[in-house]
N, C-alpha and C. Protein backbone atom coordinates (compact mmCIF):
# COMPACT_ATOMS: atom_id res chain seq x y z
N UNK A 1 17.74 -35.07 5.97
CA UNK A 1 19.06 -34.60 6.33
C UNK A 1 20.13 -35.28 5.48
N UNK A 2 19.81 -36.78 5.02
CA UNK A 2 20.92 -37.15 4.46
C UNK A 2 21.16 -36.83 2.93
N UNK A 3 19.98 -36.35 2.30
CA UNK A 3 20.24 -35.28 1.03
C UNK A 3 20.95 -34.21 1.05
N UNK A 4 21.02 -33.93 2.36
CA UNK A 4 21.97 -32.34 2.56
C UNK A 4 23.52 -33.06 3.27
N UNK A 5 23.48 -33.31 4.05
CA UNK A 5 24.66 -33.51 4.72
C UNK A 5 25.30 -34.95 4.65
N UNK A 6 24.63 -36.12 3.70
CA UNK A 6 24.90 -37.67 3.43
C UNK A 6 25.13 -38.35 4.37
N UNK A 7 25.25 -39.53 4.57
CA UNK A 7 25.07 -40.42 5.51
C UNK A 7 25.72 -39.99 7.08
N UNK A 8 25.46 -40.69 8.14
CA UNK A 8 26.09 -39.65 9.55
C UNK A 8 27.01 -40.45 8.99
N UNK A 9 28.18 -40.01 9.59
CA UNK A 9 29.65 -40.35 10.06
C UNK A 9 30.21 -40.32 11.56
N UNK A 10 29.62 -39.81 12.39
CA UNK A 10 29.69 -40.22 13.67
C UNK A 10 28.60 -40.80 14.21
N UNK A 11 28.93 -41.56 15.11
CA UNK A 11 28.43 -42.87 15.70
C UNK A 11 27.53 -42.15 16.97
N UNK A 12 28.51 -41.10 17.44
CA UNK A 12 27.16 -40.44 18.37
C UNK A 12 26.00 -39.80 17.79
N UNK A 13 25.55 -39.36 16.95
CA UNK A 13 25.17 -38.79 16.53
C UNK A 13 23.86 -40.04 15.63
N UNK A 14 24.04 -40.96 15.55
CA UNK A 14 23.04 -42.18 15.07
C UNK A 14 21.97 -41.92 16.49
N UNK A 15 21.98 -42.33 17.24
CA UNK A 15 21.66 -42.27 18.83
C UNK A 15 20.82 -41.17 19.11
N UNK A 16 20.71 -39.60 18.23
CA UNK A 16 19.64 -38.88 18.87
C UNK A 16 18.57 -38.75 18.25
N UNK A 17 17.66 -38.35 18.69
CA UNK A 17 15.96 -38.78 18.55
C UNK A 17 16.19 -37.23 17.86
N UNK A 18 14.91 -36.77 17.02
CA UNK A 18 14.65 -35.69 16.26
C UNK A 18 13.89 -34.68 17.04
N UNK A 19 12.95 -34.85 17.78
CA UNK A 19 12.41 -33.73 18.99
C UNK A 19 11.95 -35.00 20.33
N UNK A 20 12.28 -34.20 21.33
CA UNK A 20 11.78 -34.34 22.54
C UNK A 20 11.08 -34.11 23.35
N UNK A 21 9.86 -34.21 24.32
CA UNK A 21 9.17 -33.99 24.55
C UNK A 21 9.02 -32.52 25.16
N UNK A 22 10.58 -32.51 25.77
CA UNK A 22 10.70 -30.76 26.43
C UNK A 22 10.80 -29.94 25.07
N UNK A 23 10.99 -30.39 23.96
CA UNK A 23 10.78 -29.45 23.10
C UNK A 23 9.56 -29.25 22.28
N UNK A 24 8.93 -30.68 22.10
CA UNK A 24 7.74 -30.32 22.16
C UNK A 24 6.89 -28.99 22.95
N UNK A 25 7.20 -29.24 24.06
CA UNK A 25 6.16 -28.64 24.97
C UNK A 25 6.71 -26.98 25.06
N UNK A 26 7.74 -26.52 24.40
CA UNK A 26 8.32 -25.46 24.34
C UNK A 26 7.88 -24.44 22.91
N UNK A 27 7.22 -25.77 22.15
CA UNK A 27 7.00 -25.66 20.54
C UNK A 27 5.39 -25.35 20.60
N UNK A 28 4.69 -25.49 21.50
CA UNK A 28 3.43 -25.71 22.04
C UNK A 28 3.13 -23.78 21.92
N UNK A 29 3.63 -23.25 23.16
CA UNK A 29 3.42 -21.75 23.05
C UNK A 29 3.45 -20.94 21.82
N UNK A 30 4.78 -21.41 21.01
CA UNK A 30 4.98 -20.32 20.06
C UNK A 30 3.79 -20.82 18.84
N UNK A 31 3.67 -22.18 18.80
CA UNK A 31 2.77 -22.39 17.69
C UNK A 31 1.05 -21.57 17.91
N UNK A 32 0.61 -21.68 19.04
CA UNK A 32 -0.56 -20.69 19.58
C UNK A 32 -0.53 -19.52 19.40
N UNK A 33 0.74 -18.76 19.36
CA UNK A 33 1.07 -17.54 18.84
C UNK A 33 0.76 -17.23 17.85
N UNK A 34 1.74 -18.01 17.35
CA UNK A 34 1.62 -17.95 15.62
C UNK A 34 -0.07 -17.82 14.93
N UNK A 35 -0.87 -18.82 15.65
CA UNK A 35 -2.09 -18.88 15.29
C UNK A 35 -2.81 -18.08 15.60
N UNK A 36 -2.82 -17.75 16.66
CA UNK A 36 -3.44 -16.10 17.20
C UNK A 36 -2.66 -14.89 17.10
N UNK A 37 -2.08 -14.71 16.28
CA UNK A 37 -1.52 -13.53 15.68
C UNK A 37 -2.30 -13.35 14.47
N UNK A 38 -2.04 -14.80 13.51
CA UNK A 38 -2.42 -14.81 12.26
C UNK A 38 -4.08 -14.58 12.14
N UNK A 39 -4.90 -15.25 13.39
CA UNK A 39 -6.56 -15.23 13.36
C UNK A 39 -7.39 -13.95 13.83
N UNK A 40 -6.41 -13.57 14.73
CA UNK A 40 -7.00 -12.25 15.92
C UNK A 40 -5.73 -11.19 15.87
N UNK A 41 -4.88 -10.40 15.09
CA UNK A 41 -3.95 -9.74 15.35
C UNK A 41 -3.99 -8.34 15.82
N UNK A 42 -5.37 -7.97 16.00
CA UNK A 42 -5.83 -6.42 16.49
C UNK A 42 -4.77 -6.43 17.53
N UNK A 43 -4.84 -6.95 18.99
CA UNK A 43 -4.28 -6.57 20.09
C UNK A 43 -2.49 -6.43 20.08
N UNK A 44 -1.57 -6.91 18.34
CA UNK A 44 -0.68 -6.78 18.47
C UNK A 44 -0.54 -5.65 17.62
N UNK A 45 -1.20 -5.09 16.44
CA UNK A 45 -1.50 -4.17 16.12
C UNK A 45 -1.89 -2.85 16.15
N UNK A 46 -2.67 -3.06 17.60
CA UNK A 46 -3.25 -1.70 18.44
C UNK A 46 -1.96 -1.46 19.22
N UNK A 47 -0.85 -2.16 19.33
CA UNK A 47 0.34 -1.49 20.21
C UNK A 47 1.51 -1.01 19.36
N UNK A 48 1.09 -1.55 17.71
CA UNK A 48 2.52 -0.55 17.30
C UNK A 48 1.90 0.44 16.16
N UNK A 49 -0.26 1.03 16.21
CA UNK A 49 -0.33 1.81 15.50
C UNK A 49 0.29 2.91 16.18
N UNK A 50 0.48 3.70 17.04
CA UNK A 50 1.32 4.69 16.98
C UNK A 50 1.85 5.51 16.21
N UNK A 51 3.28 4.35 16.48
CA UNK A 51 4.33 4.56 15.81
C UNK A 51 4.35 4.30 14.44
N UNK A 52 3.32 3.44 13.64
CA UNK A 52 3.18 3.48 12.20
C UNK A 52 2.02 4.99 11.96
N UNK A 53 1.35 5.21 12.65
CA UNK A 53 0.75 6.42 12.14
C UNK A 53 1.84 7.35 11.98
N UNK A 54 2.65 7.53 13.09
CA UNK A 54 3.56 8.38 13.08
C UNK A 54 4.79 8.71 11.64
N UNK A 55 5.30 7.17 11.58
CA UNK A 55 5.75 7.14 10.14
C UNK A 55 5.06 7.69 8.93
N UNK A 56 3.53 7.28 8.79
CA UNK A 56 3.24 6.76 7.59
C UNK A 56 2.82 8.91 7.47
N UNK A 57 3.10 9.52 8.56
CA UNK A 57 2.47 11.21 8.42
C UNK A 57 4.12 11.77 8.17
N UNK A 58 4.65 11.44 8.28
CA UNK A 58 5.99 11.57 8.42
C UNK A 58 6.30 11.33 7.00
N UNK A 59 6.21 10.30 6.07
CA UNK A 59 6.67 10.12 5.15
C UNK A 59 4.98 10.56 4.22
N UNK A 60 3.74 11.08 4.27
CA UNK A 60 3.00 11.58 3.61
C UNK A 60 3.98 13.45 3.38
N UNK A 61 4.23 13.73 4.62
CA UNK A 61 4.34 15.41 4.56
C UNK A 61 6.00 15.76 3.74
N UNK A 62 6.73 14.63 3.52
CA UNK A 62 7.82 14.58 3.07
C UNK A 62 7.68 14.07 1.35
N UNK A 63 6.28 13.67 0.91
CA UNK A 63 6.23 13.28 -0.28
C UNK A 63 5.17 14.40 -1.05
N UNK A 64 4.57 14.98 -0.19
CA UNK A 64 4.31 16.12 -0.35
C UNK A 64 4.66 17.49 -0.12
N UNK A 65 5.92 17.62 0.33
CA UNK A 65 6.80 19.21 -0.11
C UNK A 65 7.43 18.61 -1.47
N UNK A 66 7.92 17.31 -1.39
CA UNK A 66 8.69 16.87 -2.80
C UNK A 66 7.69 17.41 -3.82
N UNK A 67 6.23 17.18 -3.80
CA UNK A 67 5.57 17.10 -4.79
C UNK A 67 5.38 18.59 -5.03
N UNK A 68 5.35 19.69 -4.18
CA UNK A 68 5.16 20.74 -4.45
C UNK A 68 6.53 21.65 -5.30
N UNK A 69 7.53 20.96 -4.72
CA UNK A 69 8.57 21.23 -5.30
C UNK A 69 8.95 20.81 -6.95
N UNK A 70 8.46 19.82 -6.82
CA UNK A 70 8.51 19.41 -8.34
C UNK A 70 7.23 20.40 -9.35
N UNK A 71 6.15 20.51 -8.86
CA UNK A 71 5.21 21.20 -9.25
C UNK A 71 5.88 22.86 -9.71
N UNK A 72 6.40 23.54 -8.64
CA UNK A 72 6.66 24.54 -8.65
C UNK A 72 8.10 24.36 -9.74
N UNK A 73 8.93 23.39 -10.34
CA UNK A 73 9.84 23.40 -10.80
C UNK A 73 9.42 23.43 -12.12
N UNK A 74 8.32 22.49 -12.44
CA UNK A 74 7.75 22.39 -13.73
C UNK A 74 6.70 23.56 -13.99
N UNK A 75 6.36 24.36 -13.12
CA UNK A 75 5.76 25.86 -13.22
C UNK A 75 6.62 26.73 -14.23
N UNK A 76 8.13 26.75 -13.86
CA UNK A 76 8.98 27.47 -14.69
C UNK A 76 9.60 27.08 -15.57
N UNK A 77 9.33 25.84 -16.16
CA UNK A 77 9.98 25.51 -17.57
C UNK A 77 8.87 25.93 -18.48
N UNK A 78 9.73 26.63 -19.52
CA UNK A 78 8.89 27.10 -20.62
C UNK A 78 7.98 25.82 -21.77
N UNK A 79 6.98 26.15 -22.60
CA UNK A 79 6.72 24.67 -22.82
C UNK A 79 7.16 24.49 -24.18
N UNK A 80 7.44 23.41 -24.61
CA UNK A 80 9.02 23.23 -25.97
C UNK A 80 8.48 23.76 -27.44
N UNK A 81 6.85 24.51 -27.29
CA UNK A 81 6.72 24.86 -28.57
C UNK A 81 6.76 26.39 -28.55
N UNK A 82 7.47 26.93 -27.44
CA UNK A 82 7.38 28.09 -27.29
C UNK A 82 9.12 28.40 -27.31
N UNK A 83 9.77 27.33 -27.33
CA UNK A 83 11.17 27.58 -27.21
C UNK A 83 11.64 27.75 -28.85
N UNK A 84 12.72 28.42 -29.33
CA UNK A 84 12.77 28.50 -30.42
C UNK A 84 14.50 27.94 -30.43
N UNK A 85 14.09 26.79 -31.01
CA UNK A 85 15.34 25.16 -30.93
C UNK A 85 16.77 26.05 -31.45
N UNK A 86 16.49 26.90 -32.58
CA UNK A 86 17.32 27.16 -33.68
C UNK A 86 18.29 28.36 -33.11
N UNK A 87 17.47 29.13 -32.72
CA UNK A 87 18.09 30.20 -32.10
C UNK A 87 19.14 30.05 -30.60
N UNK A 88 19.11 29.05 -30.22
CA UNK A 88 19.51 28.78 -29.05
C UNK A 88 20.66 28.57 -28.84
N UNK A 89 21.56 29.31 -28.04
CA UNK A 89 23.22 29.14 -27.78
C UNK A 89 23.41 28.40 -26.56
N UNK A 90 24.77 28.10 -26.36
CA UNK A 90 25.00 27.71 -25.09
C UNK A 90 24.96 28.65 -24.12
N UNK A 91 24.43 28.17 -22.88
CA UNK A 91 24.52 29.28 -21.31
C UNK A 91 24.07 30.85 -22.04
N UNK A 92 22.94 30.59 -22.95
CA UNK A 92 22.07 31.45 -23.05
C UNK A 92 20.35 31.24 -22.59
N UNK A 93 19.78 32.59 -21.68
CA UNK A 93 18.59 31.92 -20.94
C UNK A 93 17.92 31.63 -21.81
N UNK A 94 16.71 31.12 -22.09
CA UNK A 94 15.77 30.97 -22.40
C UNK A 94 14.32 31.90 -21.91
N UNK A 95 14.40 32.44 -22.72
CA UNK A 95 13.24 33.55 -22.71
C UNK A 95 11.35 33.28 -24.01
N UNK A 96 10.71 33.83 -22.98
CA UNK A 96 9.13 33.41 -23.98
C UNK A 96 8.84 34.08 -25.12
């Protein structure tokens, strides 16, 4: 702490201890968590596949109209050795 914030300057503040036992024992649960999340996480996993299946079909069927759309866009461009460069005006179509 005193690399970050340098020596205390108040006098109350010399006087408190760094953890306490009620915090210990409060630090106790979440650390078991932590460890059985990280070792065994099926049972927190099996409660939010759902809603990630739900997303992950959700954003498949939305990356696939894109893709058909792009498909079908590049269906109608002519291909550049069929275009004739020279002949070409402005806001004139392009024909095969």
């Amino acid at each position: 702490q005193r690399v970050f914030f340098g020596e205390c300057k108040n006098e109350k503040n010399l006087a408190l201890t760094d953890i306490n036992w009620r915090e210990k024992l409060l630090l106790v649960p979440l650390v078991v968590m932590v460890f059985w999340i990280g070792i065994y996480p099926k049972p927190f996993l099996r409660i939010i596949e759902p809603s990630v299946k739900n997303l992950v079909e959700s954003v498949q069927q939305k990356y696939r109209t894109s893709l058909e759309e792009f498909q079908l866009d590049m269906a109608t461009v002519p291909d550049l050795d069929e275009i004739d460069h020279g002949n070409l005006q402005p806001n004139q179509e392009v024909t095969k």
